[in-house]
Protein backbone atom coordinates (compact mmCIF):
# COMPACT_ATOMS: atom_id res chain seq x y z
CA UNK A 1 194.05 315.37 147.28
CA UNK A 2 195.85 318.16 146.87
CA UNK A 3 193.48 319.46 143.99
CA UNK A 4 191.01 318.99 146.49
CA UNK A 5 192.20 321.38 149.29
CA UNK A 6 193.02 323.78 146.57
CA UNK A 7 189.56 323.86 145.46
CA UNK A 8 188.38 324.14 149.02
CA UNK A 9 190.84 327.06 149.86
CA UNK A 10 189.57 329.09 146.50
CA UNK A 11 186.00 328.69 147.61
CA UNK A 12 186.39 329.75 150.77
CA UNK A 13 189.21 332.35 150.62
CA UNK A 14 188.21 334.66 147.32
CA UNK A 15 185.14 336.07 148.34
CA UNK A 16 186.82 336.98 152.06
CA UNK A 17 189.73 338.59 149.72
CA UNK A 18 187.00 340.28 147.40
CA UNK A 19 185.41 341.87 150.69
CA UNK A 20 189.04 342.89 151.82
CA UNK A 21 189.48 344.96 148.80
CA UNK A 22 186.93 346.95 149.44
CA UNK A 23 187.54 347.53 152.85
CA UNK A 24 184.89 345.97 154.43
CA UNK A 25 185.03 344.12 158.09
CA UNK A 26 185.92 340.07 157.46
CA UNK A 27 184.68 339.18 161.09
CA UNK A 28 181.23 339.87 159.43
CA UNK A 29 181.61 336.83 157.12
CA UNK A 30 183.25 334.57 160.03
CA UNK A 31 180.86 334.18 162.16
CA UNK A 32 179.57 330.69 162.98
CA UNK A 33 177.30 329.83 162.49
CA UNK A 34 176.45 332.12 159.88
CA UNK A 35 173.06 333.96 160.55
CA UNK A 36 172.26 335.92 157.47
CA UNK A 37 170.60 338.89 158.87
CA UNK A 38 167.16 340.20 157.11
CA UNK A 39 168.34 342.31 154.05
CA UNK A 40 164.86 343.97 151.69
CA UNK A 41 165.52 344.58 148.10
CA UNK A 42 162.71 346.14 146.81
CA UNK A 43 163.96 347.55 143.51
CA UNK A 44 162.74 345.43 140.29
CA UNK A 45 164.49 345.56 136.79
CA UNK A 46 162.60 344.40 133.83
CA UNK A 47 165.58 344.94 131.74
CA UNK A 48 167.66 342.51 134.28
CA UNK A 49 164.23 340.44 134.41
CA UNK A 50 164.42 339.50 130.52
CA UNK A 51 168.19 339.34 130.66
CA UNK A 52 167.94 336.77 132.90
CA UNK A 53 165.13 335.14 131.26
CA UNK A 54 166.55 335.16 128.38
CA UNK A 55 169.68 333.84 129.61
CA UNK A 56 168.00 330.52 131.21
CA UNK A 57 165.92 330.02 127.84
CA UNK A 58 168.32 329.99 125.56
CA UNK A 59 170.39 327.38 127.97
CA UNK A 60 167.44 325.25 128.35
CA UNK A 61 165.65 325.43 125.01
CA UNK A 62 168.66 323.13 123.19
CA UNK A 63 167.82 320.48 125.51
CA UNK A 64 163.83 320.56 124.73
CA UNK A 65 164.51 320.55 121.51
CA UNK A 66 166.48 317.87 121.65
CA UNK A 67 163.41 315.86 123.24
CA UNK A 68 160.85 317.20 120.91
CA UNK A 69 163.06 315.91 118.05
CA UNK A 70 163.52 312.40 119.29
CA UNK A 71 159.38 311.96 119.83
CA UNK A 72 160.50 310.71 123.25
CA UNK A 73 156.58 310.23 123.47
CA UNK A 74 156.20 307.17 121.06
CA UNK A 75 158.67 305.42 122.85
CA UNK A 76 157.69 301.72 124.38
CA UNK A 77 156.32 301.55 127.48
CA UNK A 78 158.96 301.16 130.42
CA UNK A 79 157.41 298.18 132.93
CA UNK A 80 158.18 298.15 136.40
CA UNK A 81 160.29 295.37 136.86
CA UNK A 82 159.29 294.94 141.04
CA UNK A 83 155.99 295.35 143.24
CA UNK A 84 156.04 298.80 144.97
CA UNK A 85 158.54 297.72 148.29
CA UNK A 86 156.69 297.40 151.83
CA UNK A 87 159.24 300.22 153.02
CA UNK A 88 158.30 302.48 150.27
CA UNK A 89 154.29 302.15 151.33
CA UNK A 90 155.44 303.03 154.80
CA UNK A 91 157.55 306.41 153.37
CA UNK A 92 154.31 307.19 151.80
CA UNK A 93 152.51 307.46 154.90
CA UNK A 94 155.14 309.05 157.27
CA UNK A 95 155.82 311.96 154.03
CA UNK A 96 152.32 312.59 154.25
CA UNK A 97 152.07 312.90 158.28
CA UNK A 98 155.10 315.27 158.77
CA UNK A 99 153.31 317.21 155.66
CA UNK A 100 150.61 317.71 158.20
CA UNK A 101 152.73 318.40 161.19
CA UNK A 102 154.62 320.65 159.27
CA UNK A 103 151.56 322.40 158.02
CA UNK A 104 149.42 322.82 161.19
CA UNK A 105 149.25 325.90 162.66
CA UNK A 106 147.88 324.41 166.23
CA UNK A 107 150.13 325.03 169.60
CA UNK A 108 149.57 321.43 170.34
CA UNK A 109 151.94 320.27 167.65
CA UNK A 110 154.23 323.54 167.47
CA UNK A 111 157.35 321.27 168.88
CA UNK A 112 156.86 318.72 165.93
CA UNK A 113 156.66 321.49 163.58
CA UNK A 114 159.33 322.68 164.63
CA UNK A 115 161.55 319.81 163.71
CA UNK A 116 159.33 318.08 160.81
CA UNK A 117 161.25 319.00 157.96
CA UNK A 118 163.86 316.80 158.10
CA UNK A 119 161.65 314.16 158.00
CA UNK A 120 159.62 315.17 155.92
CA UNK A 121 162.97 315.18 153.41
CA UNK A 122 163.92 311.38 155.20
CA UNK A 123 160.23 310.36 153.60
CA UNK A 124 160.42 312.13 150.33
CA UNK A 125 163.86 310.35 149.65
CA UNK A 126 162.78 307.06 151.02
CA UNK A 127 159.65 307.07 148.66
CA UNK A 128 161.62 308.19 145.37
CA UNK A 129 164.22 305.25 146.05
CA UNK A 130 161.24 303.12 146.48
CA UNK A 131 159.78 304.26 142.87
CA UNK A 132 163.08 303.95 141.17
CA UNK A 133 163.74 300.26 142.81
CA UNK A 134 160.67 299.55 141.50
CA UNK A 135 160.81 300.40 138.03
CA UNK A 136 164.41 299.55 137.77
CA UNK A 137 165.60 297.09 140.55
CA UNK A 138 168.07 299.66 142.11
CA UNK A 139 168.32 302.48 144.32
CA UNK A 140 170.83 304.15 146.57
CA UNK A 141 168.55 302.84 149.91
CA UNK A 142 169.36 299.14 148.39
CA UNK A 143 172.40 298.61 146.48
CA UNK A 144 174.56 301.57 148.08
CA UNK A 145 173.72 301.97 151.79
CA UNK A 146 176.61 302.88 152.73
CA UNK A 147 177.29 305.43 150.31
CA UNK A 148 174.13 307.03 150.58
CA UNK A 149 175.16 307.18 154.27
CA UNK A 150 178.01 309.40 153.30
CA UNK A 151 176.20 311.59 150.84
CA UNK A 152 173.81 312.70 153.86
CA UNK A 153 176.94 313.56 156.16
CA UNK A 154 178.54 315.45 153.02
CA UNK A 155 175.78 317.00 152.34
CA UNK A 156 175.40 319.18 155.49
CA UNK A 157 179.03 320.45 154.99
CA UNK A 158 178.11 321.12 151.09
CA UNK A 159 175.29 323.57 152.16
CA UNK A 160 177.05 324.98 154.93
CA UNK A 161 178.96 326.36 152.58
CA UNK A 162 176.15 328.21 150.76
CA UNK A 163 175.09 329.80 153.68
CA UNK A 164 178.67 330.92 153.70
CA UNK A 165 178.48 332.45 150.50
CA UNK A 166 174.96 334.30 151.39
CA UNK A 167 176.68 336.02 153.72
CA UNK A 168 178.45 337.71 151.18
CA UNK A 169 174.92 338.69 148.92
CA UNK A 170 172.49 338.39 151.26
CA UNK A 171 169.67 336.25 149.11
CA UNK A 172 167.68 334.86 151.55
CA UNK A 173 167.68 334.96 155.84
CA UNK A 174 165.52 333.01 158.17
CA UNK A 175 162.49 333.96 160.54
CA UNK A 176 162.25 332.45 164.18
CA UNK A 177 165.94 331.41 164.42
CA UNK A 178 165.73 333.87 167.54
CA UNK A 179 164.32 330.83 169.59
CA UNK A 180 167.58 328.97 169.49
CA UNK A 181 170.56 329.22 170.72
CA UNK A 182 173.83 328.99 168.33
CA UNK A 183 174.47 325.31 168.79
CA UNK A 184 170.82 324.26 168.31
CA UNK A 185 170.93 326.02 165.59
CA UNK A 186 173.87 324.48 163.97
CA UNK A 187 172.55 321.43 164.87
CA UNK A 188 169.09 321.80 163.73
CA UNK A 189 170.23 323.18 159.90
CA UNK A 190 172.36 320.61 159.78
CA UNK A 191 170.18 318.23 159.57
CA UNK A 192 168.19 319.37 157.40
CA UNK A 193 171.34 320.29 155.07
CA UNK A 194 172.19 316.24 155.28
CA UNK A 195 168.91 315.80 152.87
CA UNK A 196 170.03 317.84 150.10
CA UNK A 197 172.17 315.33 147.76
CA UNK A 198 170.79 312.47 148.56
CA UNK A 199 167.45 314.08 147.70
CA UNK A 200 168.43 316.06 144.58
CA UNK A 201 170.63 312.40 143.55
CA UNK A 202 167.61 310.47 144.71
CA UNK A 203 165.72 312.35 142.18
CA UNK A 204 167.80 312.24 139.15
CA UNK A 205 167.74 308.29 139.61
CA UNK A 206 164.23 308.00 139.04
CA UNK A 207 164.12 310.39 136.16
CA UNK A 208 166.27 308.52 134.67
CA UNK A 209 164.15 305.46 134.85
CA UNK A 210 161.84 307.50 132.55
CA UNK A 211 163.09 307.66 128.89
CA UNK A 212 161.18 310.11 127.61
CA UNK A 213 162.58 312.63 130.12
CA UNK A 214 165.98 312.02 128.34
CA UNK A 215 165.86 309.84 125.06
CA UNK A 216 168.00 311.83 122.32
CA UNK A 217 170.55 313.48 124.72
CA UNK A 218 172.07 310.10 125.23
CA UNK A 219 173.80 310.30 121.88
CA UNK A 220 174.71 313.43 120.53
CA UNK A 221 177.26 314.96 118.97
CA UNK A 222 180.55 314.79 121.30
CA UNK A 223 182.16 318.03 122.71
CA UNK A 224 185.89 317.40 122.54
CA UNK A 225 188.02 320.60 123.15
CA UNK A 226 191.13 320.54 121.32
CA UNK A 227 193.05 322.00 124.08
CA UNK A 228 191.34 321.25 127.12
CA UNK A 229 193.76 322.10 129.62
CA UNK A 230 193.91 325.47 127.98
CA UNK A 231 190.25 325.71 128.53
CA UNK A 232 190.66 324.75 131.84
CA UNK A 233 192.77 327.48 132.72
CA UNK A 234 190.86 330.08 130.85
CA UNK A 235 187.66 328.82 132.83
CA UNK A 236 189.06 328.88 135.94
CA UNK A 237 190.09 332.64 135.90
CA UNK A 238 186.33 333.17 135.32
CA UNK A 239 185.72 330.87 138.50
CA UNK A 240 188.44 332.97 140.44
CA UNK A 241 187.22 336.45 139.41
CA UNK A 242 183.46 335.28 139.88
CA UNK A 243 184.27 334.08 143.67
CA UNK A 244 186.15 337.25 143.74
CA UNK A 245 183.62 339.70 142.69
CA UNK A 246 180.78 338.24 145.05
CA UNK A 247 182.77 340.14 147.70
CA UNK A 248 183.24 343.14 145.65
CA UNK A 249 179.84 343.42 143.87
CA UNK A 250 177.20 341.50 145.46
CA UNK A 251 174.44 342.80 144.04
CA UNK A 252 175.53 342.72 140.73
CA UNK A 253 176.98 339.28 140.39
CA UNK A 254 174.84 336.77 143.04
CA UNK A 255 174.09 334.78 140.53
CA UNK A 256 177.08 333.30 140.57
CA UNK A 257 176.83 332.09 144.03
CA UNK A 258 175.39 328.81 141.88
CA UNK A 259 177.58 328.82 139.07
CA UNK A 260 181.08 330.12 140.14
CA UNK A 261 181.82 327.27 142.58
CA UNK A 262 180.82 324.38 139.56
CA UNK A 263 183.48 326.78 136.87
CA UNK A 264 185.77 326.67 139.23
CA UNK A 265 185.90 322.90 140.35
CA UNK A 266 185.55 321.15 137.10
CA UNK A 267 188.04 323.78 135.71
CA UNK A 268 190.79 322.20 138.55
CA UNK A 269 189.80 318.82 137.24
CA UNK A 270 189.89 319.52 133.61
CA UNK A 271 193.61 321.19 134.09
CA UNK A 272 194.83 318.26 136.17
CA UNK A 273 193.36 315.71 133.83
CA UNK A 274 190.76 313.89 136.13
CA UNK A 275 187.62 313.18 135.47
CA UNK A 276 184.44 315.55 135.86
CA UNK A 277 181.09 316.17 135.67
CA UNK A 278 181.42 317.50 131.95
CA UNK A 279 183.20 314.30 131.21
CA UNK A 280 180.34 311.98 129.41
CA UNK A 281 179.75 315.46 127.39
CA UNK A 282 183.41 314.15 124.99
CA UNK A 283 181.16 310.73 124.62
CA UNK A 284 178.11 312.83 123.48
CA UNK A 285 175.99 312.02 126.77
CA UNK A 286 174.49 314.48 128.19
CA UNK A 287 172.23 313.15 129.87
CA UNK A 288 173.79 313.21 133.67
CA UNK A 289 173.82 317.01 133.34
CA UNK A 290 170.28 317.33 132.05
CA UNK A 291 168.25 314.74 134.97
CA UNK A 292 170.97 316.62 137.27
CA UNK A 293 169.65 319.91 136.42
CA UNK A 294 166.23 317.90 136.31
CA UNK A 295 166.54 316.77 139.64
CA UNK A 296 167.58 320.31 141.29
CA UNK A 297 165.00 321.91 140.09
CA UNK A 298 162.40 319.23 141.00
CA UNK A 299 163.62 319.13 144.86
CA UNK A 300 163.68 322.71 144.67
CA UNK A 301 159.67 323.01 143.85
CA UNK A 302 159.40 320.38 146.61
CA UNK A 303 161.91 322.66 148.99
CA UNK A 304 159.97 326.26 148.72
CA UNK A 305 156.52 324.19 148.53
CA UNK A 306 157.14 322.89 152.23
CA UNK A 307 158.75 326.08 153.13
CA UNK A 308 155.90 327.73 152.22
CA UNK A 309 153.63 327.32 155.54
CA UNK A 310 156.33 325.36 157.69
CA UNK A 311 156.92 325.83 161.25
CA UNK A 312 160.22 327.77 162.29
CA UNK A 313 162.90 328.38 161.36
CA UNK A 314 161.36 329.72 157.97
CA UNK A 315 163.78 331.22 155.18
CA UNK A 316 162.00 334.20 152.98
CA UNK A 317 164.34 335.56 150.04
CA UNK A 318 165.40 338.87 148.66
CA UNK A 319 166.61 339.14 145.40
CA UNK A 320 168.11 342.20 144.17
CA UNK A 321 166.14 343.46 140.81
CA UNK A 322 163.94 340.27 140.11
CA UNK A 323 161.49 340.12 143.49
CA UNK A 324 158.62 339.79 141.70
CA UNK A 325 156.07 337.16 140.68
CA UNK A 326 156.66 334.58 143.32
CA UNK A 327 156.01 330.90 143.29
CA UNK A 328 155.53 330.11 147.39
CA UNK A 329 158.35 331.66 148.83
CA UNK A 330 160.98 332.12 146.25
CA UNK A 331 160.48 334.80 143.08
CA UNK A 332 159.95 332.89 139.91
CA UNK A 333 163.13 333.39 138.81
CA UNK A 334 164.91 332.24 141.43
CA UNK A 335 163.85 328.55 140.50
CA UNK A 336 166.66 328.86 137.59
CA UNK A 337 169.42 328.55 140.09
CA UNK A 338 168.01 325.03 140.79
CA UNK A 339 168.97 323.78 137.64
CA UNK A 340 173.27 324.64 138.10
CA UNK A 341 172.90 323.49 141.78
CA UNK A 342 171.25 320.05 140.63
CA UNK A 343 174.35 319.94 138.48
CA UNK A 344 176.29 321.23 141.30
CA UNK A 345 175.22 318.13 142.94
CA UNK A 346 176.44 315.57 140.98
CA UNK A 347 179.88 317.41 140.31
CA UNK A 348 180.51 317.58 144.37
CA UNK A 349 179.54 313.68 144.10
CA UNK A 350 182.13 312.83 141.18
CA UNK A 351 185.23 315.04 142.88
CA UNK A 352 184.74 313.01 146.51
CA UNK A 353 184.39 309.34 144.38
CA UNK A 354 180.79 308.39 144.76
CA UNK A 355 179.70 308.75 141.06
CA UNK A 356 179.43 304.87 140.11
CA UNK A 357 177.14 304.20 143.10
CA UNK A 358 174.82 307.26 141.28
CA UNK A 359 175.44 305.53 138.18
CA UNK A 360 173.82 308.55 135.84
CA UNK A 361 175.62 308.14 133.02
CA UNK A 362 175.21 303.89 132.65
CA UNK A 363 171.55 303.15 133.11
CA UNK A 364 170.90 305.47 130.24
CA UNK A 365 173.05 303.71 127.83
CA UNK A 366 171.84 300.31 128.82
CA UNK A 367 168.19 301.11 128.36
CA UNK A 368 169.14 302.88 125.15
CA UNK A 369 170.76 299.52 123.53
């Protein structure tokens, strides 16, 4: 527990102290709810465009390897164990109607555009449970109600807390939030925060269902620090000084709105000796961290896709020197900080004790013997 509120006070408290020390207002960052105002940057970098390109290549390319190696492709054929579930035919159908709603432009239907994306997300994660029970005779919606419960009222405070750290780099701000007042507001981006883990989690379940999407990262060569608590401290200072420097250089470091959070709590974990999301890593698994990533950057395509034409409010990004090629809403680039948020997801799961009900790590070891 008290690793816990640690954690919390770090997140919270470094970037406020990074603004403070360059004298900058705090009441700025403390307002709540936290309405990013619209911020344009129009510069573009192709030096910081290949850096960063680089940068997410060279992470990702080990893993695809990996794949390639292991011919995932000649693997048997996975059967569905089940029929496709009644409830999953009906997800089907209400996904595809809120689509629409969300998607039409005509007055008649501007109210239920105005609220469809929530569920919209209720019918995207009701239909992935319903593929994964299928092929695999488990899913959140049926062995883990309860849990999953949880994960959606968790999952509003966990992106809360995003927008809290936008305020600080100013990535992305919404369009029509004028129409509401501040507690419809709150209220209305709350619930569609709820759908974020259980989607991303949702996701990563079904992947894993799918062998070839992770056969050969299930047993490689373990990672076993000699002197992990050591590395836990050394990490952690990176955390600190990266929460830090968001107040103090926003434009230079918002990339580590996605990553500095993850160093920071899995750093905690490793120094008190608890479990993480690195953990299976020492076993030579890697597979949690991969359909993680997998699964982050799959909802994410989904997210900006439905984003794209959706009825108010509407977020449009700004990213300092990479605004440039852009997939629906978001620049291309911007789809790499899917893949530590996925991961993101799955760590925030672990620390609050719902990780056996995700089960990431287990299915792929069964199906593997």
């Amino acid at each position: 527990m008290l690793v816990r509120v640690l954690a919390v006070l770090l997140l919270l408290e470094l970037p406020l102290f990074g603004v403070a020390l360059v004298g900058l207002p705090l009441s700025r960052f403390l307002e709540f709810p936290p309405i990013t105002q619209p911020t344009v940057y129009s510069d573009f970098s192709w030096v910081v465009f290949f850096i960063i390109t680089s940068l997410v290549v060279s992470g990702v390319s080990p893993f695809v390897w990996k794949l390639i190696k292991a011919h995932p492709f000649r693997l048997k054929k996975f059967s569905p164990l089940y029929s496709f579930p009644w409830w999953g035919k009906v997800s089907i159908l209400w996904t595809i109607a809120f689509w629409w709603f969300a998607w039409n432009p005509e007055p008649a239907f501007l109210e239920v555009r105005r609220v469809s994306f929530t569920p919209l997300w209720l019918g995207y994660i009701a239909t992935v449970n319903a593929m994964t029970w299928r092929r695999t005779g488990f899913s959140l919606v049926t062995h883990h109600p309860k849990a999953l419960a949880w994960l959606f009222l968790i999952s509003s405070a966990f992106w809360w807390f995003f927008e809290y750290l936008n305020r600080f780099v100013q990535n992305w701000y919404y369009q029509g939030i004028e129409a509401y007042t501040p507690f419809e507001y709150f209220i209305t981006e709350s619930l569609q925060f709820s759908t974020v883990l259980p989607a991303v989690l949702s996701t990563s379940l079904l992947l894993k269902s799918y062998p070839s999407f992770w056969w050969g990262l299930h047993s490689t060569r373990p990672v076993c620090p000699t002197q992990p608590r050591l590395l836990g401290v050394l990490t952690l200072t990176v955390g600190i000084f990266g929460l830090l420097g968001l107040g103090v250089f926003p434009k230079m470091l918002y990339p580590l709105v996605w990553i500095a959070p993850l160093i920071l709590i899995t750093s905690l974990q490793t120094i008190v000796r608890q479990r993480h999301v690195l953990s299976s890593v020492a076993q030579g698994d890697w597979c949690p961290i991969w359909l993680s990533a997998l699964g982050g950057i799959i909802c994410g395509f989904f997210w900006e896709m439905w984003n794209w034409h959706s009825g108010y409010p509407h977020w449009v990004y700004s990213v300092p020197w990479v605004q440039r090629f852009h997939l629906f809403e978001m620049p291309l680039l911007g789809y790499a900080g899917y893949l530590p948020f996925g991961i993101e997801c799955l760590a925030i799961v672990q620390w609050l004790g719902f990780y056996e009900q995700v089960r990431l790590d287990q299915s792929t070891q069964d199906m593997a013997e």
